[in-house]
Protein backbone atom coordinates (compact mmCIF):
# COMPACT_ATOMS: atom_id res chain seq x y z
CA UNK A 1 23.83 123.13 -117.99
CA UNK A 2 20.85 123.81 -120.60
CA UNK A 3 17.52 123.41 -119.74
CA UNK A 4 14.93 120.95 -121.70
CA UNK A 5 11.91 122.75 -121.25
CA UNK A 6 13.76 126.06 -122.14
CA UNK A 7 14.88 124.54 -125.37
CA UNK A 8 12.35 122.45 -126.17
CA UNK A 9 10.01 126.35 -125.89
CA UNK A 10 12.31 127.56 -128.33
CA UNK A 11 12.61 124.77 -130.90
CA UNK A 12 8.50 125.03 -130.82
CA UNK A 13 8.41 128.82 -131.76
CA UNK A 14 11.08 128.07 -134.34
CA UNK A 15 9.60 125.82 -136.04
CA UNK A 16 6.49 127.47 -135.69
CA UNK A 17 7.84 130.66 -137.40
CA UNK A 18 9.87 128.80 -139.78
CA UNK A 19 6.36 127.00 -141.15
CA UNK A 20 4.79 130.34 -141.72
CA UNK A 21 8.31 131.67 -143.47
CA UNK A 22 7.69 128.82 -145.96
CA UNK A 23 4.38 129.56 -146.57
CA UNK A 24 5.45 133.17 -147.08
CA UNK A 25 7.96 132.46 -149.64
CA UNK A 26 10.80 133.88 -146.93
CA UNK A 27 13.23 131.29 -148.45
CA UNK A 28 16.23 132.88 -145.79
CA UNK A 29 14.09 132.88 -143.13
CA UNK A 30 13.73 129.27 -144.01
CA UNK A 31 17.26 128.59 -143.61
CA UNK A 32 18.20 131.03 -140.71
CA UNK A 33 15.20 129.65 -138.61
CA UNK A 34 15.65 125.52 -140.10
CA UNK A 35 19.10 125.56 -138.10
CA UNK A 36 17.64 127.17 -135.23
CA UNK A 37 15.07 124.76 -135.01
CA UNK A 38 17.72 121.97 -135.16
CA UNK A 39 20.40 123.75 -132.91
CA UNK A 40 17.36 123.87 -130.00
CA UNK A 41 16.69 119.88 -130.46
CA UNK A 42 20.37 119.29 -129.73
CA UNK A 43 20.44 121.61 -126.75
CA UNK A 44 17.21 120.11 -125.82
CA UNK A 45 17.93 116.63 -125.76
CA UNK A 46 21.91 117.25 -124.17
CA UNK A 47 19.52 119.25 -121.35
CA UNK A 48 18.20 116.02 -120.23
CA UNK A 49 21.57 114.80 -120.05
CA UNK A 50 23.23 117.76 -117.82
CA UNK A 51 24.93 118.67 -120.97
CA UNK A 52 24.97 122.25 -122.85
CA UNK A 53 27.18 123.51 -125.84
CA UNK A 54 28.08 126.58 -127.07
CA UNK A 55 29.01 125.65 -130.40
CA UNK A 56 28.55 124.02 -133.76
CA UNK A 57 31.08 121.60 -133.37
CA UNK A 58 29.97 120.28 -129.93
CA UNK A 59 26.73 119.77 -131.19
CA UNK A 60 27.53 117.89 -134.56
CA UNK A 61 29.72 115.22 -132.28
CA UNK A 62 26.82 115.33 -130.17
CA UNK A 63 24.41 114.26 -132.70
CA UNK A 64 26.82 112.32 -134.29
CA UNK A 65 27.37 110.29 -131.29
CA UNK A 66 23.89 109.91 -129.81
CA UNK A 67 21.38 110.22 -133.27
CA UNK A 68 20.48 107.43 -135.96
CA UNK A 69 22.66 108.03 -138.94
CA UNK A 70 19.17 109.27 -140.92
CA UNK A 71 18.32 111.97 -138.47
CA UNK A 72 22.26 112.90 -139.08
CA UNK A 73 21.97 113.35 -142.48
CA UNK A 74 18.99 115.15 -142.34
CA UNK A 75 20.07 118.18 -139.95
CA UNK A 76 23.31 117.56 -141.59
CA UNK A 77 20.96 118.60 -144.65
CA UNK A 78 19.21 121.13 -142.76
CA UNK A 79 22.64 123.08 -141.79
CA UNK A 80 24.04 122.87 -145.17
CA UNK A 81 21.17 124.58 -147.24
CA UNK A 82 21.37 126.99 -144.41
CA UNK A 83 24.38 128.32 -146.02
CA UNK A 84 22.89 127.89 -149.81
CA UNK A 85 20.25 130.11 -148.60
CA UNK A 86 21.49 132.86 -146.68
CA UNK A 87 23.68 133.57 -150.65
CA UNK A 88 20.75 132.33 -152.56
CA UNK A 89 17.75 133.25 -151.22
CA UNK A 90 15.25 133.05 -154.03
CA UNK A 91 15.81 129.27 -154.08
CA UNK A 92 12.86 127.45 -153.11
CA UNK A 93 14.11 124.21 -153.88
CA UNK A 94 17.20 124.76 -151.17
CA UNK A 95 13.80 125.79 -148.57
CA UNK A 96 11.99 122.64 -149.48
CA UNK A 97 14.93 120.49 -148.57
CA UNK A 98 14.96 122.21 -145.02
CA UNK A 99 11.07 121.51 -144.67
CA UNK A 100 11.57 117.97 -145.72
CA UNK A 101 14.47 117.41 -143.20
CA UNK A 102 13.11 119.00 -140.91
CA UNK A 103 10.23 116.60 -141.00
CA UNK A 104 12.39 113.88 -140.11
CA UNK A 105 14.17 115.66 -137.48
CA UNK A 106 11.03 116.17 -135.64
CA UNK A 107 9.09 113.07 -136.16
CA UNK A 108 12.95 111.48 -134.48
CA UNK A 109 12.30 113.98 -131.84
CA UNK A 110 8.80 113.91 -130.76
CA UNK A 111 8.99 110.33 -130.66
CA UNK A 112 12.76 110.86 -128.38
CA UNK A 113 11.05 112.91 -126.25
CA UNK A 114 7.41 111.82 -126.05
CA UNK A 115 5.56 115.44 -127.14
CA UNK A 116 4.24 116.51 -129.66
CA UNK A 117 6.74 119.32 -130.95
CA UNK A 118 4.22 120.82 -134.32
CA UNK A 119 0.69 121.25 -134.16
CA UNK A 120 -0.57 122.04 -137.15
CA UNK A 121 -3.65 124.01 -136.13
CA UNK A 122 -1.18 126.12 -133.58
């Protein structure tokens, strides 16, 4: 069984480092960090439930199951340009998509789990 506040730590620090990646121009960072972020969400919010998983596929029927069909496509977003990425790393457009999505992902989440996951000063 996961742990929310465990996951919900992680997904912070994350994101936090996956901000500053952008901002660096670290366009694989983007992606290896963007699916991070959205792996610890999952975990986070299954944590609450008594659930864990230990791999992608448990975690897409997850989501699939227990997210609004926008926040779907957005990680779904999110964990495809993760593998655009990690072969084409200069792409900045394939970054900006993860920032984008990952927008949604954690506006869906903050308001899921009532905290504030980004701070924009932090």
């Amino acid at each position: 069984m996961g742990n929310f506040n465990k996951h919900l730590k992680l997904a912070k620090e994350k994101l936090k480092a996956t901000v500053t990646a952008y901002r660096n121009k670290q366009t694989t960072v983007v992606g290896d960090l963007g699916i991070k972020v959205v792996e610890q969400l999952v975990e986070a919010d299954a944590a609450k439930h008594g659930e864990h998983f230990g791999d992608h596929k448990s975690r897409h029927e997850y989501s699939n199951r227990n997210f609004p069909s926008q926040v779907n496509k957005a990680m779904r977003k999110v964990w495809f340009a993760y593998g655009d990425l990690g072969y084409d790393g200069i792409n900045g457009k394939r970054a900006k998509i993860v920032m984008d999505n990952l927008k949604i992902i954690i506006r869906f989440f903050e308001k899921r789990f009532g905290v504030k996951i980004y701070e924009e000063d932090t």
